[in-house]
PDB file of N, CA and C in Angstrom:
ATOM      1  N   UNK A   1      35.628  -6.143   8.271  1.00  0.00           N
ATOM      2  CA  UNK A   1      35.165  -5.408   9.427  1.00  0.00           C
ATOM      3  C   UNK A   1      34.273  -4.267   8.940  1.00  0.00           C
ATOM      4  N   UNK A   2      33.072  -4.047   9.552  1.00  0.00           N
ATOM      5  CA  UNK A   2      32.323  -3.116   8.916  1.00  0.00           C
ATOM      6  C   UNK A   2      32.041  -2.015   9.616  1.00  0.00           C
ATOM      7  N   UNK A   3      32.085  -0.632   9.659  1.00  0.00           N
ATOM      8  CA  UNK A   3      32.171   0.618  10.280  1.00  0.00           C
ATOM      9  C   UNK A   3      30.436   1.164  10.601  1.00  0.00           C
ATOM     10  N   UNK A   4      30.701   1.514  11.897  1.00  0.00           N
ATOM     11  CA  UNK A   4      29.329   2.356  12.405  1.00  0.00           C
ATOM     12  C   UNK A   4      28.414   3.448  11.617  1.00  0.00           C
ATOM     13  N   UNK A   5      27.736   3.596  10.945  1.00  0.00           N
ATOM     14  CA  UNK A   5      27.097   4.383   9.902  1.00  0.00           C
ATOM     15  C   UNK A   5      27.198   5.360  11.222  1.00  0.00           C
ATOM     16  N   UNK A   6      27.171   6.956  10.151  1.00  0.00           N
ATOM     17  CA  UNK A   6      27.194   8.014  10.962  1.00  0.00           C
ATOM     18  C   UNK A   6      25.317   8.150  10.896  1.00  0.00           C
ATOM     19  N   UNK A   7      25.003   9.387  11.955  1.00  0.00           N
ATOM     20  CA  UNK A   7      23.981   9.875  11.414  1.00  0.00           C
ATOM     21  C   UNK A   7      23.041  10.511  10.176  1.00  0.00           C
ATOM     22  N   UNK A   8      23.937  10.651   9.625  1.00  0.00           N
ATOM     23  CA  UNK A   8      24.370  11.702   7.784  1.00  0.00           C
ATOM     24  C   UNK A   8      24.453  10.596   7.107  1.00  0.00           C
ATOM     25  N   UNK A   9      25.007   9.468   7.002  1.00  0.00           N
ATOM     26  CA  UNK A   9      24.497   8.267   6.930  1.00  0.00           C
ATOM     27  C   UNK A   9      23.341   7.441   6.614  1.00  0.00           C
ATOM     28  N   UNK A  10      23.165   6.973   8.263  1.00  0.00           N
ATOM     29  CA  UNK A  10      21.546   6.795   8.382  1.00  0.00           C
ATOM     30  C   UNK A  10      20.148   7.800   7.524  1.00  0.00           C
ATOM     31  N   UNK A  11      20.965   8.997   7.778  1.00  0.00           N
ATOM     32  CA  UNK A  11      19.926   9.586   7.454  1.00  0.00           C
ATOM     33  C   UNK A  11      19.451   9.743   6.138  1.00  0.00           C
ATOM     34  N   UNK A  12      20.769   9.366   5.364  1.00  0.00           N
ATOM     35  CA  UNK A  12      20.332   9.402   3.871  1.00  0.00           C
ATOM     36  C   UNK A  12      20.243   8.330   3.268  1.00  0.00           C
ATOM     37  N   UNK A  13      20.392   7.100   4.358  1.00  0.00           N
ATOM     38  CA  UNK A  13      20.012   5.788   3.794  1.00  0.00           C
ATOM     39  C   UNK A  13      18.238   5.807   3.922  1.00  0.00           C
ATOM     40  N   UNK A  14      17.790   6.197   4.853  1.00  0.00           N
ATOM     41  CA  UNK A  14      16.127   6.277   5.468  1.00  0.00           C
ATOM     42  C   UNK A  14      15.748   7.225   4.506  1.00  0.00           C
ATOM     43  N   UNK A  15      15.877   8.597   3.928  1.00  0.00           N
ATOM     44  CA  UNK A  15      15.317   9.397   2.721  1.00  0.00           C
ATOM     45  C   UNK A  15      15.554   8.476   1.593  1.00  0.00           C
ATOM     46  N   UNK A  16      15.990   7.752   0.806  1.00  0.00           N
ATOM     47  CA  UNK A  16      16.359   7.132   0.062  1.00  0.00           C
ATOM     48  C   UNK A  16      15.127   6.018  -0.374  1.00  0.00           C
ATOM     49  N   UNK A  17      15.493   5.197   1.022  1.00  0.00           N
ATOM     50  CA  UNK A  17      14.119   4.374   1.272  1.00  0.00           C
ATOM     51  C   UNK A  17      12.953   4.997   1.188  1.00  0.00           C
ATOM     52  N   UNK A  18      12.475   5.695   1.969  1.00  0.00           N
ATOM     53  CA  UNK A  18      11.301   6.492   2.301  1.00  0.00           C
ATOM     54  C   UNK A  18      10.807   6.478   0.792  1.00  0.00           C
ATOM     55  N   UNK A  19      11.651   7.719   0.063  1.00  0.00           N
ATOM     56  CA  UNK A  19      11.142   8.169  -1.178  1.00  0.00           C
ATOM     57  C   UNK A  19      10.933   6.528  -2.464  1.00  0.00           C
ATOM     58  N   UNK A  20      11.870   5.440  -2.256  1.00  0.00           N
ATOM     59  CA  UNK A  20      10.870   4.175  -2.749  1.00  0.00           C
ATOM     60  C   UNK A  20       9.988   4.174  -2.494  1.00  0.00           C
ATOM     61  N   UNK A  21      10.066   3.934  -1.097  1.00  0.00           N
ATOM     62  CA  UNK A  21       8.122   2.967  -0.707  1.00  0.00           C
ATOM     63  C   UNK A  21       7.171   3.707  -0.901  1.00  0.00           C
ATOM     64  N   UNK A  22       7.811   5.371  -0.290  1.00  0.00           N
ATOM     65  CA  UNK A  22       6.634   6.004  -0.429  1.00  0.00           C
ATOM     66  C   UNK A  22       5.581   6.047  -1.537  1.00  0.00           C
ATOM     67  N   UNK A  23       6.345   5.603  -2.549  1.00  0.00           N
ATOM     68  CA  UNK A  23       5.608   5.799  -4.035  1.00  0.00           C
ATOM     69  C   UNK A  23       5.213   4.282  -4.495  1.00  0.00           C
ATOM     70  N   UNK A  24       5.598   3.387  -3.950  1.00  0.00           N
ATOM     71  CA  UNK A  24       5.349   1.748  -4.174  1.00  0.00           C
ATOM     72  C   UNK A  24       3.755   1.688  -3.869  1.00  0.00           C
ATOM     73  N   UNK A  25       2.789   1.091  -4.645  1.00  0.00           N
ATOM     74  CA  UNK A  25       1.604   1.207  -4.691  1.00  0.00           C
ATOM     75  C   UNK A  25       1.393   0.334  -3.513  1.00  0.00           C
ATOM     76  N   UNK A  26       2.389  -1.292  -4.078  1.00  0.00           N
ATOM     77  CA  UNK A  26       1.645  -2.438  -3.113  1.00  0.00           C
ATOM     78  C   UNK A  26       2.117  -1.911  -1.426  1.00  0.00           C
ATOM     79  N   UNK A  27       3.159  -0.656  -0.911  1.00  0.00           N
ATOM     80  CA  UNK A  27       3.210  -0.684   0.167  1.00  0.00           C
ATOM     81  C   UNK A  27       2.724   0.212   0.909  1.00  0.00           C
ATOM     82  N   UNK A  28       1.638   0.993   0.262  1.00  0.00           N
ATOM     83  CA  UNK A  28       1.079   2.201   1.067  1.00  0.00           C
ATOM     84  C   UNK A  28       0.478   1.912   2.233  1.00  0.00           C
ATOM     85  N   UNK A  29       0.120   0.819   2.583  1.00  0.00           N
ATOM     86  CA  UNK A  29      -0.610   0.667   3.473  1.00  0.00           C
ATOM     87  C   UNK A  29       0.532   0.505   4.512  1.00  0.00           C
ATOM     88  N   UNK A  30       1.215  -0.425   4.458  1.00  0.00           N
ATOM     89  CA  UNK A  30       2.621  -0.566   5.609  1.00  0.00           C
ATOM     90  C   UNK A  30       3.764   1.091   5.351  1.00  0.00           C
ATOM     91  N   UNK A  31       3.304   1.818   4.377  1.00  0.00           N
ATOM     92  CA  UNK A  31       4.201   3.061   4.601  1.00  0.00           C
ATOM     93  C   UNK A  31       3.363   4.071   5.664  1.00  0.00           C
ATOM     94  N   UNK A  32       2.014   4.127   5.372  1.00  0.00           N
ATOM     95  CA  UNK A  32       1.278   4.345   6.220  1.00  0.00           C
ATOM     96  C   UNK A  32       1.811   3.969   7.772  1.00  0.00           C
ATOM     97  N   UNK A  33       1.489   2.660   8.221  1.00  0.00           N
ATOM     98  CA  UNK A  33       1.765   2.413   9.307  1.00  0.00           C
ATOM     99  C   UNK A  33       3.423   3.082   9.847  1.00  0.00           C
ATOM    100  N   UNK A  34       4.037   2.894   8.424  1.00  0.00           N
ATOM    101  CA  UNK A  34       5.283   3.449   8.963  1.00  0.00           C
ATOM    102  C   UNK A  34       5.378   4.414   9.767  1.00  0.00           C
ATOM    103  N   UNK A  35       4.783   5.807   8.978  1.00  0.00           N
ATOM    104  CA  UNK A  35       4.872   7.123   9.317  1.00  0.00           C
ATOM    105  C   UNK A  35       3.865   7.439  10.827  1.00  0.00           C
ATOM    106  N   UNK A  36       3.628   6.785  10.678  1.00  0.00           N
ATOM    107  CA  UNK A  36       2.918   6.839  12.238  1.00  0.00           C
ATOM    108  C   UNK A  36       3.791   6.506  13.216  1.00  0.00           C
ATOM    109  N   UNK A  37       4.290   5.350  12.839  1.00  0.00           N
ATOM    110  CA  UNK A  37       5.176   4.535  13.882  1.00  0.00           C
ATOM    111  C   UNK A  37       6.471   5.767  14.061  1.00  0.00           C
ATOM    112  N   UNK A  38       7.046   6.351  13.367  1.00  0.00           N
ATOM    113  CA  UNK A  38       7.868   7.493  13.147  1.00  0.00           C
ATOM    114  C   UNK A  38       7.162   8.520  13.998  1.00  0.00           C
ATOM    115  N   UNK A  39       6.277   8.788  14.020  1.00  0.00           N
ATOM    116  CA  UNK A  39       5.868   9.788  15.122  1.00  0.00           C
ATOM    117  C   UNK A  39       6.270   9.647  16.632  1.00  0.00           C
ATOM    118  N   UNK A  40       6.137   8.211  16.704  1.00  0.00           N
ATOM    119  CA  UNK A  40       6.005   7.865  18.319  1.00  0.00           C
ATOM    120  C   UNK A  40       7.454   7.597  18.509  1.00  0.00           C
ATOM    121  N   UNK A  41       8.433   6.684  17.616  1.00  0.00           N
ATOM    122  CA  UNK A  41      10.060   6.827  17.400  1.00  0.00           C
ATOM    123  C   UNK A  41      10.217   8.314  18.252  1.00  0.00           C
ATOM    124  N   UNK A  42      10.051   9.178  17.734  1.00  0.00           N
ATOM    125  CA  UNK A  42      10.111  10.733  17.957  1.00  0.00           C
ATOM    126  C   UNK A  42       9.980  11.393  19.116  1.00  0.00           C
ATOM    127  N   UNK A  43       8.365  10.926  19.438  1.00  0.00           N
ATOM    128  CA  UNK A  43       8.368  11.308  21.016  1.00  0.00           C
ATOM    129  C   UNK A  43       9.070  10.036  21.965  1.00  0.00           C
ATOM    130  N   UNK A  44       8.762   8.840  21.760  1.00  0.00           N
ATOM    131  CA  UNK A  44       9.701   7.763  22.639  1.00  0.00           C
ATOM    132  C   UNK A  44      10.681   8.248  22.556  1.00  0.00           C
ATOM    133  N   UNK A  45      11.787   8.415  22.110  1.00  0.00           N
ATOM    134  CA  UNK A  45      13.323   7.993  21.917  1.00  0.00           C
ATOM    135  C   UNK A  45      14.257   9.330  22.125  1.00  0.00           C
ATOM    136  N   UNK A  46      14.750   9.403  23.353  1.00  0.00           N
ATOM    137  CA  UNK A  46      15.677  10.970  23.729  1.00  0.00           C
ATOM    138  C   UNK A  46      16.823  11.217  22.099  1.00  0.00           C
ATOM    139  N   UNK A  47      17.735  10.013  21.745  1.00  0.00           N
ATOM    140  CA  UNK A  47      18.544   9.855  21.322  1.00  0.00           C
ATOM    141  C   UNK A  47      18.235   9.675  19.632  1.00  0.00           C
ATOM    142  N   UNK A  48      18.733  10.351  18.969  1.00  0.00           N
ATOM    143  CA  UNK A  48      18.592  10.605  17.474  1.00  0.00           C
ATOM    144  C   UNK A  48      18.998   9.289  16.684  1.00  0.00           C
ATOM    145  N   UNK A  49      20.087   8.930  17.320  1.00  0.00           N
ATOM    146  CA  UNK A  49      20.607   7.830  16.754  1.00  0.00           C
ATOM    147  C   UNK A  49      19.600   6.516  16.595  1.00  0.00           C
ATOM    148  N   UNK A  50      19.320   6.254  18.129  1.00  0.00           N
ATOM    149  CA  UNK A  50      18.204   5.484  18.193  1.00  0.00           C
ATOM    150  C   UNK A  50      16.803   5.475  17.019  1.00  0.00           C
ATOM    151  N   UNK A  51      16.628   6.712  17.025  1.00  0.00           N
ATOM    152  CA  UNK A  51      15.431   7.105  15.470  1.00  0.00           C
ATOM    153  C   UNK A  51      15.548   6.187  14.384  1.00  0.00           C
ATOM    154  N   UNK A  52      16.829   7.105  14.338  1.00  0.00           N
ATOM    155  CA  UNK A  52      17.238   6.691  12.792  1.00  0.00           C
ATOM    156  C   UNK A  52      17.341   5.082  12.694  1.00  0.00           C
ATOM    157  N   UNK A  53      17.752   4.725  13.759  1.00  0.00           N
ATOM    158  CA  UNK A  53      17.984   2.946  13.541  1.00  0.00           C
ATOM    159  C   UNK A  53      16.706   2.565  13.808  1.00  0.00           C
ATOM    160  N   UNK A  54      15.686   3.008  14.305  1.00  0.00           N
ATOM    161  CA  UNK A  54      14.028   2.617  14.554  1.00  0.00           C
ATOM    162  C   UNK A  54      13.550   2.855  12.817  1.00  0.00           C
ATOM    163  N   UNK A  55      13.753   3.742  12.959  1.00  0.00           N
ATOM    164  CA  UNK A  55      13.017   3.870  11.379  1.00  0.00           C
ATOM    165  C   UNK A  55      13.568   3.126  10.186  1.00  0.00           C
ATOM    166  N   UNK A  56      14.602   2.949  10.543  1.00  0.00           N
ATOM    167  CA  UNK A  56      15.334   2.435   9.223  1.00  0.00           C
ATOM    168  C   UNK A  56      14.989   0.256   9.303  1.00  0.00           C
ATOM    169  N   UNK A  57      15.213  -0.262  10.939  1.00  0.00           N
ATOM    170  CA  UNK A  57      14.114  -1.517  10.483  1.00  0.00           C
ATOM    171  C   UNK A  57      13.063  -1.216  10.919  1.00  0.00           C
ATOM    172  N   UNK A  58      12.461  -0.106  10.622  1.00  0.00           N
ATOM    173  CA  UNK A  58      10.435  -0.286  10.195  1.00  0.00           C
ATOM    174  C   UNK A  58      10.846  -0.213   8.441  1.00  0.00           C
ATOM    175  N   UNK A  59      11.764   0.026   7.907  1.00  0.00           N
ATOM    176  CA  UNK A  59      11.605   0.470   6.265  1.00  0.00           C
ATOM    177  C   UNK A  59      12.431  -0.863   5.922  1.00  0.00           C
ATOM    178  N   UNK A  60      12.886  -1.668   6.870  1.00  0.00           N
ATOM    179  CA  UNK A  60      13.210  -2.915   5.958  1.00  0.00           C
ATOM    180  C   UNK A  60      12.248  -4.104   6.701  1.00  0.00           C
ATOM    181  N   UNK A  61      11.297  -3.895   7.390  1.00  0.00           N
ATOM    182  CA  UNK A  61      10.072  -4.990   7.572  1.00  0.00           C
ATOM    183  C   UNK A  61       9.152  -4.508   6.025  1.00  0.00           C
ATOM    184  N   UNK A  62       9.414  -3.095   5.324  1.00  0.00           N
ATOM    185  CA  UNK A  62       8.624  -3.067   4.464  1.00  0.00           C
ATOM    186  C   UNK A  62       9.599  -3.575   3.381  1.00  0.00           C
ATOM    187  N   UNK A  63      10.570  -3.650   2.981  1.00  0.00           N
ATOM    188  CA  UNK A  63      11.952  -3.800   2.113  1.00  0.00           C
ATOM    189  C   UNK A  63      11.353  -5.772   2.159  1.00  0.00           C
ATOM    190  N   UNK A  64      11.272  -6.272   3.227  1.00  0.00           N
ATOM    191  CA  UNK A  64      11.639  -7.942   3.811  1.00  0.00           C
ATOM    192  C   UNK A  64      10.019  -8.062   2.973  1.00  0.00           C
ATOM    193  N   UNK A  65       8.841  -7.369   3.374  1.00  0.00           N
ATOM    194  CA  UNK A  65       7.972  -7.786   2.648  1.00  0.00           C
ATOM    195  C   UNK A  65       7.182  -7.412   1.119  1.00  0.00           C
ATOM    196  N   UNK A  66       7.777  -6.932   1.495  1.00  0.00           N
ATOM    197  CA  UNK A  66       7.866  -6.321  -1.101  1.00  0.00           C
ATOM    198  C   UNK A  66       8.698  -7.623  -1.486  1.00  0.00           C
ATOM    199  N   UNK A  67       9.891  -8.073  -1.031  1.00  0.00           N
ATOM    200  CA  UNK A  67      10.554  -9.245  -1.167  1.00  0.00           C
ATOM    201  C   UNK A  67      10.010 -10.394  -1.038  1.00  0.00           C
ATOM    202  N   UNK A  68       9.323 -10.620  -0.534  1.00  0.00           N
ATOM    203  CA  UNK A  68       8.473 -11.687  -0.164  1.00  0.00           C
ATOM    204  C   UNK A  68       7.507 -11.984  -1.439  1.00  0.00           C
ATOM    205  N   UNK A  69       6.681 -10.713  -1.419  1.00  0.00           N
ATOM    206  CA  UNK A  69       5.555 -10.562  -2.422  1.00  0.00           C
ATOM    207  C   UNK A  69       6.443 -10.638  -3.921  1.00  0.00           C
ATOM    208  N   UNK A  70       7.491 -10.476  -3.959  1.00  0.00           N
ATOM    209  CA  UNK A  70       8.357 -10.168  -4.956  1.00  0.00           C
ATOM    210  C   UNK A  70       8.119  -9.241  -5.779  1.00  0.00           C
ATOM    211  N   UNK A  71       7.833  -7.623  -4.938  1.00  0.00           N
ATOM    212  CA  UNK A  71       7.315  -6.606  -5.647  1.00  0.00           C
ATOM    213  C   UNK A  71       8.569  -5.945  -5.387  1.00  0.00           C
ATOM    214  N   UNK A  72       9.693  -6.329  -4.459  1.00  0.00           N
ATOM    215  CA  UNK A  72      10.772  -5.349  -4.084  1.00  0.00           C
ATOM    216  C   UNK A  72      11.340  -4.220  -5.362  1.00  0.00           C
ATOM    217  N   UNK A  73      10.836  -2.560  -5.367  1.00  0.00           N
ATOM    218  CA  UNK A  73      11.319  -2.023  -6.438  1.00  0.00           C
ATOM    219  C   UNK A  73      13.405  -2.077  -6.708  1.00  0.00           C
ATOM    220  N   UNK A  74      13.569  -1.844  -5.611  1.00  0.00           N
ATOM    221  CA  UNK A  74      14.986  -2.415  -5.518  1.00  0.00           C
ATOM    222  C   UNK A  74      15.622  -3.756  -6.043  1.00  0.00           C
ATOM    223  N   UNK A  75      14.606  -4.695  -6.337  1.00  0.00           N
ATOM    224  CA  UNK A  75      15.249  -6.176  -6.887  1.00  0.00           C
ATOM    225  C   UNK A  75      15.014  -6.550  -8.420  1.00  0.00           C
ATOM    226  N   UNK A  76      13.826  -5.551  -8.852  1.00  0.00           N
ATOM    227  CA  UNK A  76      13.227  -5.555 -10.275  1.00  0.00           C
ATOM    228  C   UNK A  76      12.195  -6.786 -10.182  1.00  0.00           C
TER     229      UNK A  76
END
């Protein structure tokens, strides 16, 4: 049975990520798009929780495609 991530949580699972990709050469362009998309998360979304789970699968459509490319820094 697997338990509800808190926000403190989420939130340090998404800094975690962030600070990978951010520095991943092949994903600047989709980290790019990320941080944009994070803007509008921000103004769309009343609920924090909601954020954090928005942002966190925009950082594994980038996670799903480094994997793909088989650049994932997480897989070696």
């Amino acid at each position: 049975m697997s338990s509800i991530p808190t926000t403190v949580e989420l939130r340090s699972t998404i800094d975690r990520m962030e600070n990978v990709y951010r520095c991943h050469e092949e994903a600047s362009a989709l980290f790019n798009a990320y941080e944009k998309l994070c803007q509008r998360f921000e103004q769309d979304l009343a609920d924090e929780r909601d954020v954090l789970l928005s942002k966190g699968a925009a950082l594994m459509m980038i996670k799903y495609w480094l994997e793909d490319k088989g650049a994932d820094p997480w897989r070696g």
